[in-house]
Protein backbone atom coordinates (compact mmCIF):
# COMPACT_ATOMS: atom_id res chain seq x y z
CA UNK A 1 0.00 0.00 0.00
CA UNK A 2 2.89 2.34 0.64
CA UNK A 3 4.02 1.35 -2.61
CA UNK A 4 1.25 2.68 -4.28
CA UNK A 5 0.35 5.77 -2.25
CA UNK A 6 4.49 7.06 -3.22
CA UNK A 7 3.82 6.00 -7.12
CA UNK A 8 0.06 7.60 -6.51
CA UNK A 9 1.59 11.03 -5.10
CA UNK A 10 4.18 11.53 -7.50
CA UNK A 11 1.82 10.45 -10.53
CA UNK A 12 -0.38 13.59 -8.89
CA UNK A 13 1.92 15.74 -9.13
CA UNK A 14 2.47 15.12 -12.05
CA UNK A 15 -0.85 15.60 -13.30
CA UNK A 16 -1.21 18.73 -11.36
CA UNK A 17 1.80 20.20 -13.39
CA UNK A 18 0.21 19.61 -16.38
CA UNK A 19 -3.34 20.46 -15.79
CA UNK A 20 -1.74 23.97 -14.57
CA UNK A 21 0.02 24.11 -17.55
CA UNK A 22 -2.53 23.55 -19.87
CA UNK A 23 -5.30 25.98 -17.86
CA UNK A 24 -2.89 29.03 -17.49
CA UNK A 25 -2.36 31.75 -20.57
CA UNK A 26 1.35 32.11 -21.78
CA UNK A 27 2.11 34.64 -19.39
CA UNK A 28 1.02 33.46 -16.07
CA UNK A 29 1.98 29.90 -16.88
CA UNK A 30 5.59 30.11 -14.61
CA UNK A 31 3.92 31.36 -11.72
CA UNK A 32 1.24 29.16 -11.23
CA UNK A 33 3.17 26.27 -11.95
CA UNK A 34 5.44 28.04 -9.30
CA UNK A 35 2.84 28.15 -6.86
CA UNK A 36 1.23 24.78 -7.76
CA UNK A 37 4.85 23.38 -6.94
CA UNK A 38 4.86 25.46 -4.05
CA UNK A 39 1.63 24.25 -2.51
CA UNK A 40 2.60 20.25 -3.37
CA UNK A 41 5.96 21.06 -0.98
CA UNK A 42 3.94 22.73 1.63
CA UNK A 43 2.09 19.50 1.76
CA UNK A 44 5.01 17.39 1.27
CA UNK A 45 6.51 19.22 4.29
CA UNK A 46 3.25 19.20 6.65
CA UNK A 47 1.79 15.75 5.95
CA UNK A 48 5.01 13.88 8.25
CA UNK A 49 3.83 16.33 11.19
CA UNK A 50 0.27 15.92 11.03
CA UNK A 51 0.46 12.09 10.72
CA UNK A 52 3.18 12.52 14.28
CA UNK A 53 0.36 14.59 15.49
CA UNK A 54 -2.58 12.12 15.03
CA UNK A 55 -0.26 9.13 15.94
CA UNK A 56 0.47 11.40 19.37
CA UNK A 57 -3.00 11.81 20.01
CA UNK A 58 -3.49 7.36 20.44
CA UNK A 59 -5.96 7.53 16.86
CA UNK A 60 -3.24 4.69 15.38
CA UNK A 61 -1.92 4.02 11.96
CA UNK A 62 -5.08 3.60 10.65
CA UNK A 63 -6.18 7.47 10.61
CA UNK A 64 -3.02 8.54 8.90
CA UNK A 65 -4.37 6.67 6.06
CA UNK A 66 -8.05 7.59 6.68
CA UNK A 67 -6.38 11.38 6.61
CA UNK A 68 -4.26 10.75 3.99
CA UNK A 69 -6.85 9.19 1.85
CA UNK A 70 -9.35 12.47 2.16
CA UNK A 71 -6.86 14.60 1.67
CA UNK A 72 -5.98 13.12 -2.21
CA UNK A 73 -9.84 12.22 -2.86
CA UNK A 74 -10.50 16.52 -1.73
CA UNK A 75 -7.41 17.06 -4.36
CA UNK A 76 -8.95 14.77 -6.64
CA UNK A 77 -12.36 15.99 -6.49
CA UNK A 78 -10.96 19.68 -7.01
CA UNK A 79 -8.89 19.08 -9.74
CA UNK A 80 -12.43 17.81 -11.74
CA UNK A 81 -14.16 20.96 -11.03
CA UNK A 82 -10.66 23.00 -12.63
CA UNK A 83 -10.72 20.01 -15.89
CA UNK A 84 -14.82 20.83 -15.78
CA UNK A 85 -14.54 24.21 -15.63
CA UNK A 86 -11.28 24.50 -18.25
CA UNK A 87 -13.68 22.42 -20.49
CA UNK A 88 -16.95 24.02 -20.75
CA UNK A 89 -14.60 27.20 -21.06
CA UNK A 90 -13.05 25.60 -24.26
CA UNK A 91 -16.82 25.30 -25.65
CA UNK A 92 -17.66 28.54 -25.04
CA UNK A 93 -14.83 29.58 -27.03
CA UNK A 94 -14.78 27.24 -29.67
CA UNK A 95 -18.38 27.90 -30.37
CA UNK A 96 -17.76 31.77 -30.15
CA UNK A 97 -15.07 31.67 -32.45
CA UNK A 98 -17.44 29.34 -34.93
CA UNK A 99 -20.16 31.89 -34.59
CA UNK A 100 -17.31 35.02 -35.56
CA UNK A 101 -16.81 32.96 -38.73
C-alpha cells in the first residue's frame, strides 16, 4: 500500500503540473506552476507532522491513512471541477469563435 500511495503522489503531481500548464495563458503559466509546486511542498513538508500529530494523540496508523486518503480524494475531487470548468470554457470559445466565422 505504501508502494502505491508514493507511485500515486508523485503520478499527482504530475498531473497537477500539467493540468496547470494547460489551464494558465502564456504569461502566467511560470507562476502558477510556481505556486502549484509550491503548494505540493507545503504539503510534502506538513503531511510527516500531522500524521506525528494524530499518531500522538493514540488515533493509530489507521487514521493517517483515513487522513491521507481524504486529503488526495478533496485534491482529486478539485482538480475535476478545474478540468470541468477549463472544459466548458473551451466550448464557449470554440463555439464563439465558430459563430465570428
Amino acid at each position: 500500500m505504501l508502494v502505491l500511495a508514493g507511485v500515486g503522489t508523485h503520478g499527482t503531481q504530475c498531473l497537477v503540473i500539467a493540468a496547470v500548464a494547460n489551464y494558465y495563458p502564456d504569461h502566467m503559466r511560470g507562476t502558477a506552476l510556481c505556486w502549484a509546486l509550491g503548494v505540493g511542498r507545503l504539503g510534502a513538508v506538513a503531511a510527516p507532522q500531522v500524521g506525528g500529530l494524530l499518531l500522538a494523540m493514540g488515533l493509530g496508523t489507521n487514521s493517517n491513512f483515513f487522513a491521507f486518503a481524504f486529503s488526495a480524494l478533496l485534491a482529486g475531487g478539485l482538480l475535476m471541477v478545474v478540468a470541468m470548468r477549463s472544459a466548458r470554457k473551451h466550448r464557449t470559445q470554440t463555439s464563439t469563435n465558430e459563430y465570428m466565422q
